[in-house]
C-alpha atoms as a PDB file:
ATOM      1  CA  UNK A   1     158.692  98.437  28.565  1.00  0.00           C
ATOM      2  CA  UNK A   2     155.626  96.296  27.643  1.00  0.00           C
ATOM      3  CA  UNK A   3     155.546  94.026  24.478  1.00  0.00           C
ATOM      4  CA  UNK A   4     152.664  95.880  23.327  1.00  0.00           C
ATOM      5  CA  UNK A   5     154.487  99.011  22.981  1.00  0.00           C
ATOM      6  CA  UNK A   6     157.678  97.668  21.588  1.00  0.00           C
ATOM      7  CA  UNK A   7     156.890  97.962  18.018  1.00  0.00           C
ATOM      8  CA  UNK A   8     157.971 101.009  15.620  1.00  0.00           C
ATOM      9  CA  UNK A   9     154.063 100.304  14.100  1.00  0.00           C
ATOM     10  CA  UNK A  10     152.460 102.328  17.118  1.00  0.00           C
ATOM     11  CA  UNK A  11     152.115 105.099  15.687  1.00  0.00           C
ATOM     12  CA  UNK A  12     150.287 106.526  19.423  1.00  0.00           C
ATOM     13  CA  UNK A  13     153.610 105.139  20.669  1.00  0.00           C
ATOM     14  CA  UNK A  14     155.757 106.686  18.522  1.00  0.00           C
ATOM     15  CA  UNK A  15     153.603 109.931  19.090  1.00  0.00           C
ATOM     16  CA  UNK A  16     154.377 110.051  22.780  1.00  0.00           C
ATOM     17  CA  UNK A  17     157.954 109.368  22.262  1.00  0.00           C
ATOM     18  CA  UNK A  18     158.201 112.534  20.458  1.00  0.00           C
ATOM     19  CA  UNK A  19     155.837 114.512  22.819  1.00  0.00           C
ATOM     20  CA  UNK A  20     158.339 113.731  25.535  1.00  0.00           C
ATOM     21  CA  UNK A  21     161.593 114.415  23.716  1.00  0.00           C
ATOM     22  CA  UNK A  22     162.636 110.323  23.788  1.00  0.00           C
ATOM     23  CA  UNK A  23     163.965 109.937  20.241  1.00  0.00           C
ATOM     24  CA  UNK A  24     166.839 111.310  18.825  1.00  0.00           C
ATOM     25  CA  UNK A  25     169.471 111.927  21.327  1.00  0.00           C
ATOM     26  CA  UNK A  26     167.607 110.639  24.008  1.00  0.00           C
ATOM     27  CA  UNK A  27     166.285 107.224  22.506  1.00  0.00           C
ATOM     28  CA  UNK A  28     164.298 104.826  25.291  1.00  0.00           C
ATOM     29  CA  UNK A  29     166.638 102.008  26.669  1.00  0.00           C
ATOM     30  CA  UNK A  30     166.239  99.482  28.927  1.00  0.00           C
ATOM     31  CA  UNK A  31     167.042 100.352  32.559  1.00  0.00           C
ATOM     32  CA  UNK A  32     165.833 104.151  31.626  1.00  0.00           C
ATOM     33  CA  UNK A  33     163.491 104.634  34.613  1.00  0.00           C
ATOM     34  CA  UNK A  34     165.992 103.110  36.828  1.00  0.00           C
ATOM     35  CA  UNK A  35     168.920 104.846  35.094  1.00  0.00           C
ATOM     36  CA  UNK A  36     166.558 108.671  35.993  1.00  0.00           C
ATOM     37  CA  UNK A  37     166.333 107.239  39.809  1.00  0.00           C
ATOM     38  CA  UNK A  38     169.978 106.854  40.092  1.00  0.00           C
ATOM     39  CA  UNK A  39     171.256 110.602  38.619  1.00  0.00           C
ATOM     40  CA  UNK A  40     168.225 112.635  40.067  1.00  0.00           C
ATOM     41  CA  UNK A  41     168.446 110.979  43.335  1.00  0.00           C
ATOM     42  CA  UNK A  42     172.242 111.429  43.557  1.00  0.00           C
ATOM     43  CA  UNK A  43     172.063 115.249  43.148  1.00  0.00           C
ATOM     44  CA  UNK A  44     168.885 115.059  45.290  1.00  0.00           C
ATOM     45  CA  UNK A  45     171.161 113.549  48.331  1.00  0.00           C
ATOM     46  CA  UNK A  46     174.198 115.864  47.783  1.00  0.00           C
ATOM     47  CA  UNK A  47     171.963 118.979  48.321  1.00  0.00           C
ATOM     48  CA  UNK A  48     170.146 117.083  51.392  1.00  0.00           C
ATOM     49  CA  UNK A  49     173.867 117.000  52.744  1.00  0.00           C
ATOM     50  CA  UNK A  50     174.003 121.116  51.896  1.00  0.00           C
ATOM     51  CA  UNK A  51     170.079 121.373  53.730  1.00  0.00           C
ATOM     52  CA  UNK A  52     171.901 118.942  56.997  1.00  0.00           C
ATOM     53  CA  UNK A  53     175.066 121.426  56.877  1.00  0.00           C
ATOM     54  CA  UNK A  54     176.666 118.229  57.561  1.00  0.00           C
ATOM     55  CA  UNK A  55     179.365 118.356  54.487  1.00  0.00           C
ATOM     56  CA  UNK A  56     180.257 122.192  53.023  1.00  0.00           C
ATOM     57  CA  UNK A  57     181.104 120.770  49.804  1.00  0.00           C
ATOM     58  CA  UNK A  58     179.099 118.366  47.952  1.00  0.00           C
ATOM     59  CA  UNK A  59     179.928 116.162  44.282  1.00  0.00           C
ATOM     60  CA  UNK A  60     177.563 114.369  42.089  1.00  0.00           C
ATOM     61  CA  UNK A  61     179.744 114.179  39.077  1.00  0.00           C
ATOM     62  CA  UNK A  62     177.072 111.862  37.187  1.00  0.00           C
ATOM     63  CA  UNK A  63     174.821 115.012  37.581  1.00  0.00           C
ATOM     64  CA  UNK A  64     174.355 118.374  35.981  1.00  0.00           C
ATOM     65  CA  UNK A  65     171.895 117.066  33.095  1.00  0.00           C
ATOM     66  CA  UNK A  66     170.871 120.874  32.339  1.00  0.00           C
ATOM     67  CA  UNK A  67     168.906 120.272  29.585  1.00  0.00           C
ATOM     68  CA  UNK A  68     165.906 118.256  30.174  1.00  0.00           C
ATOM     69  CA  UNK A  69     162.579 120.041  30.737  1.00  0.00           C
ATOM     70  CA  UNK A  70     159.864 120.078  33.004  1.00  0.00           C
ATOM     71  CA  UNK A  71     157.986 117.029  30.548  1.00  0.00           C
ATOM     72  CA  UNK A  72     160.943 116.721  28.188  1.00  0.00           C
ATOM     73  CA  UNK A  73     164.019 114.910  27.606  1.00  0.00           C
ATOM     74  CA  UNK A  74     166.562 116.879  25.333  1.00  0.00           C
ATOM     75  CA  UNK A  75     170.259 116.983  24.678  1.00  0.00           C
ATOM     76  CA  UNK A  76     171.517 113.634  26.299  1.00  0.00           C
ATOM     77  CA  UNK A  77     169.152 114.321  29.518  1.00  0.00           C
ATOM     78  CA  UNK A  78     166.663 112.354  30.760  1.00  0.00           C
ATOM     79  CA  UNK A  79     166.257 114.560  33.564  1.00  0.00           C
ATOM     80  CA  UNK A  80     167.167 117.789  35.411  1.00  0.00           C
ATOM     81  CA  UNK A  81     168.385 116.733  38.650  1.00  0.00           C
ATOM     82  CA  UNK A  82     169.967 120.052  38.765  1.00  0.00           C
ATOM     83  CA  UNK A  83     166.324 121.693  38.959  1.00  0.00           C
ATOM     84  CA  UNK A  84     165.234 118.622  41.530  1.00  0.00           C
ATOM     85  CA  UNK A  85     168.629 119.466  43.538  1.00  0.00           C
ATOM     86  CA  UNK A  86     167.412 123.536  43.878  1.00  0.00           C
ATOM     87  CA  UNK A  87     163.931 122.740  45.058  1.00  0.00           C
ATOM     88  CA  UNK A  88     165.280 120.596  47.955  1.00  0.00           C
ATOM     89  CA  UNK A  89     168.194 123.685  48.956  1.00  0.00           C
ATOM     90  CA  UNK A  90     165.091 125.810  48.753  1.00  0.00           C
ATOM     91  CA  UNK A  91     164.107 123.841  52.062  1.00  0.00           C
ATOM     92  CA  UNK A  92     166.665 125.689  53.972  1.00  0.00           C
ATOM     93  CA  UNK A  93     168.958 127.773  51.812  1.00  0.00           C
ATOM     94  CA  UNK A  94     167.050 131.278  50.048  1.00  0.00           C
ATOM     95  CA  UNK A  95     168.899 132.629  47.406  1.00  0.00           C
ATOM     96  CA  UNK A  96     170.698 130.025  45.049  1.00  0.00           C
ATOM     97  CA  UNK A  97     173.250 130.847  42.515  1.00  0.00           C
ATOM     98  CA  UNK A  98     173.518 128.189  39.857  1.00  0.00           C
ATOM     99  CA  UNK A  99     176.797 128.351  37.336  1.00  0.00           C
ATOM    100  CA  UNK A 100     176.905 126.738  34.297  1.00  0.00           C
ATOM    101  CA  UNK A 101     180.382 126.431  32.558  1.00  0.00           C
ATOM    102  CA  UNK A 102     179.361 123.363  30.082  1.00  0.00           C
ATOM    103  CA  UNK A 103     180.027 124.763  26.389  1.00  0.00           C
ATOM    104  CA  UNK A 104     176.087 124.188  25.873  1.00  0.00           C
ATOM    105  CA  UNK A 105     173.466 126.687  27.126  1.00  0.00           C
ATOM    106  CA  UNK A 106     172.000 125.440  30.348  1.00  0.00           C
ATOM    107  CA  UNK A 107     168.657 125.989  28.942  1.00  0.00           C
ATOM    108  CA  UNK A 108     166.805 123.786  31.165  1.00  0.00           C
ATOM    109  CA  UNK A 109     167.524 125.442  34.240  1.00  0.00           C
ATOM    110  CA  UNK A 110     167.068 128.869  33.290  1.00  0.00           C
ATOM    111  CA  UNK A 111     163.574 127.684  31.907  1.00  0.00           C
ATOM    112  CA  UNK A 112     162.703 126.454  35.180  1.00  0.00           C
ATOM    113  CA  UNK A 113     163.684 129.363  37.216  1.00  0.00           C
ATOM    114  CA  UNK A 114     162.951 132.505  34.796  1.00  0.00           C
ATOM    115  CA  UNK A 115     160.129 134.202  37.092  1.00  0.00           C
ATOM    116  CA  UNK A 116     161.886 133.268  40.568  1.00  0.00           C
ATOM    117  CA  UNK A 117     164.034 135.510  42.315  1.00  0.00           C
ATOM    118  CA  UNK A 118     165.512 132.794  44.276  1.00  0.00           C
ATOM    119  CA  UNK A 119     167.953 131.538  41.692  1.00  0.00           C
ATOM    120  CA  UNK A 120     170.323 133.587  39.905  1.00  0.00           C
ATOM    121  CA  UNK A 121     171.190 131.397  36.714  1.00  0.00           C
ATOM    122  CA  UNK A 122     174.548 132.192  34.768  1.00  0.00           C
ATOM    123  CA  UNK A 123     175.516 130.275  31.703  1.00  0.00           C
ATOM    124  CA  UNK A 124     179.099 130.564  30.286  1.00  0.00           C
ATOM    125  CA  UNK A 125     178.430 128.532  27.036  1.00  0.00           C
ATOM    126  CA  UNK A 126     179.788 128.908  22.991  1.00  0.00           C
ATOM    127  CA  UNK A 127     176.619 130.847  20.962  1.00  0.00           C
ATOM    128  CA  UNK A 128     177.314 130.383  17.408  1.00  0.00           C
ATOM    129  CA  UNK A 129     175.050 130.462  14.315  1.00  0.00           C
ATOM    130  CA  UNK A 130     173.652 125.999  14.109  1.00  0.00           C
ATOM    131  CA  UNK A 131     175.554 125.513  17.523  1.00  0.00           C
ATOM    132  CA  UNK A 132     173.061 123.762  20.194  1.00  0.00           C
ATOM    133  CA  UNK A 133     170.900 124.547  21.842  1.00  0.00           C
ATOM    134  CA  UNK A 134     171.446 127.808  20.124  1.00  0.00           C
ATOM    135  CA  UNK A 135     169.914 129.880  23.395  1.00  0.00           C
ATOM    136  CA  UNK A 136     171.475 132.226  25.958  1.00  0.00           C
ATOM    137  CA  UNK A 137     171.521 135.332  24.526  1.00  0.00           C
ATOM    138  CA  UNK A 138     172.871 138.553  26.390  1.00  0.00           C
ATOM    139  CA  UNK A 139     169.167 139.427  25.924  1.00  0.00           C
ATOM    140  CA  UNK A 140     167.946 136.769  27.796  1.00  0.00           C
ATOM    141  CA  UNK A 141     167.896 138.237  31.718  1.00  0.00           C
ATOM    142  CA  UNK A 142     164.725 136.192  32.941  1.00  0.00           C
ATOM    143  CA  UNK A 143     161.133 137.665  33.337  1.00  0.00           C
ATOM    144  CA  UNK A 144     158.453 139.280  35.807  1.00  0.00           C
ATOM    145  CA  UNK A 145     159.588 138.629  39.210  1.00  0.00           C
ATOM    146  CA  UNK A 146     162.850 136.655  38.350  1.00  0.00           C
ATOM    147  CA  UNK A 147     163.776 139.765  35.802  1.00  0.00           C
ATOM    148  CA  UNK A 148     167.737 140.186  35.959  1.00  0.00           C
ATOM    149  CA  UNK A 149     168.089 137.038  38.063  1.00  0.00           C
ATOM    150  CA  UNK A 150     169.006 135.126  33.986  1.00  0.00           C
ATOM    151  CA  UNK A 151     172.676 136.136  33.046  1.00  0.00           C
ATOM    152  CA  UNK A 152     174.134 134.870  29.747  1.00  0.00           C
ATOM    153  CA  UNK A 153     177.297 135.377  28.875  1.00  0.00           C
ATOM    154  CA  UNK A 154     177.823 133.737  24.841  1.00  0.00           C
ATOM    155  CA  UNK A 155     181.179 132.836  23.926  1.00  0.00           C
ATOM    156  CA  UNK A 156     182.574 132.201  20.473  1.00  0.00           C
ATOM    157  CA  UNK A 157     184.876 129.399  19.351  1.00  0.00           C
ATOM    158  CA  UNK A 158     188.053 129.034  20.014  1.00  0.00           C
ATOM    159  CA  UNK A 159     187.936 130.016  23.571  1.00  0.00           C
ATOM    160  CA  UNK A 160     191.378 130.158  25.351  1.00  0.00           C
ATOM    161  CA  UNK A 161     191.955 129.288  29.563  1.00  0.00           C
ATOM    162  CA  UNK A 162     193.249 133.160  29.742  1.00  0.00           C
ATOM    163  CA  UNK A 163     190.388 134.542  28.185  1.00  0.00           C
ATOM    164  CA  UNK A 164     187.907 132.342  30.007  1.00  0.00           C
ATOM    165  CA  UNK A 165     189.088 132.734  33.352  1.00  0.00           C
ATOM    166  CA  UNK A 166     189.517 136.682  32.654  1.00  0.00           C
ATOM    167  CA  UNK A 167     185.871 136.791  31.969  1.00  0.00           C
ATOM    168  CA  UNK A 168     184.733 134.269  34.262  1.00  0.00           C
ATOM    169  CA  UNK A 169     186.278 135.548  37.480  1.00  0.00           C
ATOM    170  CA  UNK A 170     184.917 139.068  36.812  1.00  0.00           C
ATOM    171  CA  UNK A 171     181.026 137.812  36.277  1.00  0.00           C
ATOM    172  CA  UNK A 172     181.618 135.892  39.282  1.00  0.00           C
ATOM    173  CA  UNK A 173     182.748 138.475  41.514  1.00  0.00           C
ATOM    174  CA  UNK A 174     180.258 140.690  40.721  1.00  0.00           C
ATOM    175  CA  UNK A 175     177.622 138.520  41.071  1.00  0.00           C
ATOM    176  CA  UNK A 176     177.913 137.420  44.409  1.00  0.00           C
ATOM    177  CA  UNK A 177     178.538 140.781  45.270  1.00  0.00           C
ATOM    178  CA  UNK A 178     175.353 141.529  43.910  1.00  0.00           C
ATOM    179  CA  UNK A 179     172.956 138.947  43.957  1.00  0.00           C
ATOM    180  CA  UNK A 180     174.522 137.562  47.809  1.00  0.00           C
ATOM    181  CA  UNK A 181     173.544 133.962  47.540  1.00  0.00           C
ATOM    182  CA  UNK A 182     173.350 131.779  50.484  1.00  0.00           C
ATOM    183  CA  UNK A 183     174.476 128.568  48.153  1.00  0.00           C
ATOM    184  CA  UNK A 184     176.381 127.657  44.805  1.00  0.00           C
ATOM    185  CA  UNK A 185     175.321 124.658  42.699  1.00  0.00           C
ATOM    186  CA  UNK A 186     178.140 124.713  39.839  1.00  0.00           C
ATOM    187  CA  UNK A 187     177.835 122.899  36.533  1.00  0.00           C
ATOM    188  CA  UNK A 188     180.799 121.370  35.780  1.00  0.00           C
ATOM    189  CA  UNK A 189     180.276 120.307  32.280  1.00  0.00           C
ATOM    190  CA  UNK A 190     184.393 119.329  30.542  1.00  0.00           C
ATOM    191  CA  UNK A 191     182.822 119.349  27.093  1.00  0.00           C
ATOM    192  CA  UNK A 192     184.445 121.976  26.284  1.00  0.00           C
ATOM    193  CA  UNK A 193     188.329 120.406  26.854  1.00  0.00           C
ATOM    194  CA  UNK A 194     190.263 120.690  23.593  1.00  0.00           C
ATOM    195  CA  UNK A 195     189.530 117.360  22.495  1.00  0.00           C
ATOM    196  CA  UNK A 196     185.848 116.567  23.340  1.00  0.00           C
ATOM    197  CA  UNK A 197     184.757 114.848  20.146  1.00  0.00           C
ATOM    198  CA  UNK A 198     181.053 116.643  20.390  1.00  0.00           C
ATOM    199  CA  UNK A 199     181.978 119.932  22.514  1.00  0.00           C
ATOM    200  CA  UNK A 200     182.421 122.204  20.015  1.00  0.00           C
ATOM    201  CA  UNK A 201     185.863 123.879  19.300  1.00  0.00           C
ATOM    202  CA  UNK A 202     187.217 125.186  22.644  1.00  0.00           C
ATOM    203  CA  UNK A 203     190.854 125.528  23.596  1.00  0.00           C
ATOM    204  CA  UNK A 204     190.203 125.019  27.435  1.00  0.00           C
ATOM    205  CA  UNK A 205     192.717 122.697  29.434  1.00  0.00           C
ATOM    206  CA  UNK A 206     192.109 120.994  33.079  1.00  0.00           C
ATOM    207  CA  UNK A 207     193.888 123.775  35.056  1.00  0.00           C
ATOM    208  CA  UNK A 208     191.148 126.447  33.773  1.00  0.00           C
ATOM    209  CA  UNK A 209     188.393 124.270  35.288  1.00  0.00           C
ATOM    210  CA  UNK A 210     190.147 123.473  38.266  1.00  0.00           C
ATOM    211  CA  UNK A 211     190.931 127.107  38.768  1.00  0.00           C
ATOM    212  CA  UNK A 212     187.483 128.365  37.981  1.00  0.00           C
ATOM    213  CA  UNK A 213     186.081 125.577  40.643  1.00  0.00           C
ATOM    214  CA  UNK A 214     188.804 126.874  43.026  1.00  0.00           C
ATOM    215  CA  UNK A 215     187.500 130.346  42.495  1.00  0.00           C
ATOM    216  CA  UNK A 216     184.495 129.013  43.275  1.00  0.00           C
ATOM    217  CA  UNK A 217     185.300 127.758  46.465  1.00  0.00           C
ATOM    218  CA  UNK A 218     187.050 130.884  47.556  1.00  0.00           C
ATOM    219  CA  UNK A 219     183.674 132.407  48.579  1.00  0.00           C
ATOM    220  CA  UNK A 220     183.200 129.933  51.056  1.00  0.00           C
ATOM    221  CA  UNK A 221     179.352 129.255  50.010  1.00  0.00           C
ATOM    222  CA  UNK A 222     178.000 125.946  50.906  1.00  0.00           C
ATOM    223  CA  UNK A 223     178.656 124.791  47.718  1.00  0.00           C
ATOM    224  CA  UNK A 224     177.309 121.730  44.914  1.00  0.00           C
ATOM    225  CA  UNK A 225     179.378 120.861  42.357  1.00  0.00           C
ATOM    226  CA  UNK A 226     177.720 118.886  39.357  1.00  0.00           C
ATOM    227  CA  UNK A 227     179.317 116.996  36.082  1.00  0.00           C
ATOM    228  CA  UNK A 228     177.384 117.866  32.514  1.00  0.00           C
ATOM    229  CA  UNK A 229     178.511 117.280  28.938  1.00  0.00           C
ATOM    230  CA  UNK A 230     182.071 115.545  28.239  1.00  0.00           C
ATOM    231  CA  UNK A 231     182.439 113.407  25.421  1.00  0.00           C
ATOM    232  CA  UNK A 232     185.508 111.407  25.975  1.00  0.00           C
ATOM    233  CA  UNK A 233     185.537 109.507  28.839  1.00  0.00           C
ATOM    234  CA  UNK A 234     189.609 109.684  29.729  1.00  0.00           C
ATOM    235  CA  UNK A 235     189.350 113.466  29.470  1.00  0.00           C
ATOM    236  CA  UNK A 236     186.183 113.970  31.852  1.00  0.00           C
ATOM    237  CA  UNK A 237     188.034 111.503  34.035  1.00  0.00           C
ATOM    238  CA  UNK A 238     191.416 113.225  34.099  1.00  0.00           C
ATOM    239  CA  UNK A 239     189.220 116.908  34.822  1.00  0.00           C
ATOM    240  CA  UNK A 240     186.711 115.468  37.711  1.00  0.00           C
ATOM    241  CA  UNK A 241     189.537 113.868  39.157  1.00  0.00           C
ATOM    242  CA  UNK A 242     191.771 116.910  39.259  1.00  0.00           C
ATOM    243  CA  UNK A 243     188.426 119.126  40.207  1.00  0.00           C
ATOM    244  CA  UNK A 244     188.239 116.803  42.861  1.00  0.00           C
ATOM    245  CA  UNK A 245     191.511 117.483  43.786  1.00  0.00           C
ATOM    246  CA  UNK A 246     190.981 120.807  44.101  1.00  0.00           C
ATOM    247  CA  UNK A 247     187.573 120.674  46.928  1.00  0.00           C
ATOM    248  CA  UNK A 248     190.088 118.835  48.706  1.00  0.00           C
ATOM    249  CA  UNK A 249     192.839 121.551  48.623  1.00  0.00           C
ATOM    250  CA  UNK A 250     195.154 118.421  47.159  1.00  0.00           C
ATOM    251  CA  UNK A 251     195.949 120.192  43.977  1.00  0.00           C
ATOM    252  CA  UNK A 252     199.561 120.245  44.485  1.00  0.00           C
ATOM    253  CA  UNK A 253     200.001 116.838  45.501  1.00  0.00           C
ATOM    254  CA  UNK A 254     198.010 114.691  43.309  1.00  0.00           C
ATOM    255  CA  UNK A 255     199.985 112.788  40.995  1.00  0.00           C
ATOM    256  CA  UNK A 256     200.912 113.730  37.649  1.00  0.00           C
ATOM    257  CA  UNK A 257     200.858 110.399  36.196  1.00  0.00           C
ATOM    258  CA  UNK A 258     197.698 108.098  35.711  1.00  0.00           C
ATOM    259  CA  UNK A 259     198.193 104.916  37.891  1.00  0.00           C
ATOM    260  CA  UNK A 260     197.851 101.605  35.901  1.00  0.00           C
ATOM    261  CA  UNK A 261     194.268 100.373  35.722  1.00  0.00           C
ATOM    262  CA  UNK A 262     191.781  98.359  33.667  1.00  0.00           C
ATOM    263  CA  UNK A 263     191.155 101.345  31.256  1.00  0.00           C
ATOM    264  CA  UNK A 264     194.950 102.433  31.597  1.00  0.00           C
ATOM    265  CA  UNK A 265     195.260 102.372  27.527  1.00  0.00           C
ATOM    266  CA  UNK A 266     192.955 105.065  27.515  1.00  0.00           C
ATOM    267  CA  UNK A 267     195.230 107.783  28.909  1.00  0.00           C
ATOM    268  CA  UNK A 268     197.567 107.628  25.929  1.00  0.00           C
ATOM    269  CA  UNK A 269     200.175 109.110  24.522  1.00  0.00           C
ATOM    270  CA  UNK A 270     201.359 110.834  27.472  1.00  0.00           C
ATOM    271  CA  UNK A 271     199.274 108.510  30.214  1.00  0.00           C
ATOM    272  CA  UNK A 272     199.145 112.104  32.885  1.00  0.00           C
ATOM    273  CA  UNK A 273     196.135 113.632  34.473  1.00  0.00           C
ATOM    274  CA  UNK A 274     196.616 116.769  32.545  1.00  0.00           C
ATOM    275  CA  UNK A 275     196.267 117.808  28.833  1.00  0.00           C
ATOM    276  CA  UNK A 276     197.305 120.495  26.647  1.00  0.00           C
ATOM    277  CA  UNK A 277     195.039 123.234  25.627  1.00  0.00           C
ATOM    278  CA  UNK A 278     194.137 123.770  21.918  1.00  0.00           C
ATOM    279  CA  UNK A 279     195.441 126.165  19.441  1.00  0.00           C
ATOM    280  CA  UNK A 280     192.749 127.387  17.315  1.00  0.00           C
ATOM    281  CA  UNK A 281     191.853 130.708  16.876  1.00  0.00           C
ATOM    282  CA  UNK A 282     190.265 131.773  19.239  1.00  0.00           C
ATOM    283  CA  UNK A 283     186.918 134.068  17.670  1.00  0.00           C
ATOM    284  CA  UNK A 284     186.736 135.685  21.120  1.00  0.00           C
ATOM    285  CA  UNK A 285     189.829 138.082  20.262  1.00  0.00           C
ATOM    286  CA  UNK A 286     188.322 139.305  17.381  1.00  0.00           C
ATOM    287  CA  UNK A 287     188.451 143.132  18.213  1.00  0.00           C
ATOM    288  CA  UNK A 288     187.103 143.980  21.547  1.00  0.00           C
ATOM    289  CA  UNK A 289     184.432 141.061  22.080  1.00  0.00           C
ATOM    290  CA  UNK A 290     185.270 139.601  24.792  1.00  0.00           C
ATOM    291  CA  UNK A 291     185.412 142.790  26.641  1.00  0.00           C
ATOM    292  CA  UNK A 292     182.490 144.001  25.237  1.00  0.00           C
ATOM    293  CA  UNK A 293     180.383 140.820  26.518  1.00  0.00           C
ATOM    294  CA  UNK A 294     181.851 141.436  29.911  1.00  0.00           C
ATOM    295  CA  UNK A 295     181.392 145.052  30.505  1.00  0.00           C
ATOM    296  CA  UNK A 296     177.421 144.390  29.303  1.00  0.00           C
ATOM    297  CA  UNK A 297     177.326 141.515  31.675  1.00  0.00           C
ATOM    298  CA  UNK A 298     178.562 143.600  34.612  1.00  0.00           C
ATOM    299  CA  UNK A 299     176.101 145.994  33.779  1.00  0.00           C
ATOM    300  CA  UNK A 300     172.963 143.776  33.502  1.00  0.00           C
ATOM    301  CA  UNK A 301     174.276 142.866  37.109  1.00  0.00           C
ATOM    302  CA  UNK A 302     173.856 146.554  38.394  1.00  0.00           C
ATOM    303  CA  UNK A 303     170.219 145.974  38.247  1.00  0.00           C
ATOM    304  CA  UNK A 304     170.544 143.569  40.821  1.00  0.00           C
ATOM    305  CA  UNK A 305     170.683 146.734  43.211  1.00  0.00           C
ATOM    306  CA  UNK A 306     167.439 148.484  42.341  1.00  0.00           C
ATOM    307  CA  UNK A 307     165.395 145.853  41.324  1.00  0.00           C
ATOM    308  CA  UNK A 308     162.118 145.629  44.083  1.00  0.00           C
ATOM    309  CA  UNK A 309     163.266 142.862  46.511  1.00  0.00           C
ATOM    310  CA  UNK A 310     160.239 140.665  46.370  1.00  0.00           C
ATOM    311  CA  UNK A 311     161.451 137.412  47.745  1.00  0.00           C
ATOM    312  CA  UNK A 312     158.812 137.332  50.324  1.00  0.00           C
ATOM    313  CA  UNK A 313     156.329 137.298  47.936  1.00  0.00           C
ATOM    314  CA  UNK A 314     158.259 134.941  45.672  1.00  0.00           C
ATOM    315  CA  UNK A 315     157.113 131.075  46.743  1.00  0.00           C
ATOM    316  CA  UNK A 316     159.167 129.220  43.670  1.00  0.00           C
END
């Protein structure tokens, strides 16, 4: 940054930070541009790998920044290499299904793809009353040309693994059935691990992402899988790792216990790759909610069958 523009008394300056969402939670730092070239050319690579067919499964676990906008930074993202990663599988792949299982709305990406019928975007995410980015409605199902290809499904607090993977599996299922994507680009965001200091009040342990990535995986997609939110570093650790663990098929042999390293102090009390899952109440119980959201999800999916197929007039 130039010396003429380091002052809080340029008040154009300070204009423009605001203009592109670079204050707040997403304050300028030295190294930024640098620091944009390094996460949206990481997730840019891993889908080349997809486009060469030369790897089935590809990682970018410093990825999955679902927020930012097209001219915007927002939420802890500087940029949407997730958006950037889609436009290069839309070189060779036609239909993309992006999943996003970070407790935030992935706003950005539905944003960017609303009118396109050549990405399906599902967001599993908390939608409470003051709870960012407080969009994703069941309401929200995309518009003109990309209309039905938007699914949200909003979750309360207190969500449990059972009750997660009960709901996720379905939506899943039926969307691929549906929709019939040629690739996957999953958002792996572990914010919402009991524990995450800024996620929000989930119950979710390790196993339930690993088994939703392994679900995943089942369909045999040539497949992206992307990091997100996740507040405390030895818990995002412990749940990339054991996601990892899982592309591999090496679930069942890695090791329990965290090997001694620089940061080993981190990993305490118990110093293992797993963690327990919360108790809280879990708002999702409350009568029939969860099964409500579900059964209007699957439906909103049925339209995927009668809705005009326009993807050859459909250049996004």
């Amino acid at each position: 940054m130039s010396a003429e523009y380091n002052t809080n008394n340029d008040q154009e300056f300070q204009d423009k930070l605001t203009e592109f969402g670079l204050e707040s939670d997403c304050p300028v730092f030295e190294g930024m541009y640098e620091y944009v070239r390094w996460v949206g050319g990481a997730s840019i690579s891993a889908a080349q790998a997809l486009c060469d067919n030369t790897h089935d499964v590809v990682i970018a676990w410093d990825g999955g920044r679902h927020h930012a906008g097209q001219s915007h930074a927002a939420g802890f993202c500087y940029v949407n290499d997730i958006v950037l990663a889609i436009f290069k599988l839309h070189n060779v792949f036609q239909k993309v299904l992006y999943i996003d299982i970070d407790i935030h709305h992935g706003d950005g990406v539905e944003k960017a793809f609303e009118l396109s019928q050549r990405v399906f975007t599902l967001s599993f995410h908390r939608f409470d009353a003051g709870f960012f980015p407080g969009t994703g409605t069941l309401g929200d199902i995309g518009y003109g040309k990309g209309l039905f290809h938007s699914l949200n499904i909003p979750l309360r607090s207190g969500l449990n693994g059972d009750n997660f993977l009960k709901i996720f599996t379905n939506v899943i299922e039926n969307t691929v059935k549906n929709y019939g994507p040629d690739v996957i680009v999953m958002q792996c965001g572990v914010d919402g691990l009991f524990g995450d200091p800024l996620g929000g009040k989930w119950n979710l342990d390790i196993k339930s992402f690993g088994m939703a990535v392994k679900h995943v995986l089942s369909y045999k997609l040539p497949t992206m899988l992307l990091g997100g939110g996740g507040y405390s570093k030895a818990l995002a650790a412990r749940c990339w790792t054991y996601c990892t663990a899982v592309a591999l098929e090496l679930e069942d042999i890695i090791p329990k216990d965290i090997p001694e390293h620089a940061f080993f102090s981190d990993y305490g009390p118990d110093f293992t790759i797993f963690c327990d899952s919360g108790n809280q109440f879990d708002r999702n119980e409350i009568g029939e909610y969860t099964d409500n959201v579900m059964e209007e999800a699957l439906n909103l999916l049925e339209n995927l069958k009668i809705h005009p197929k326009l993807l050859k007039e459909d250049p996004s």
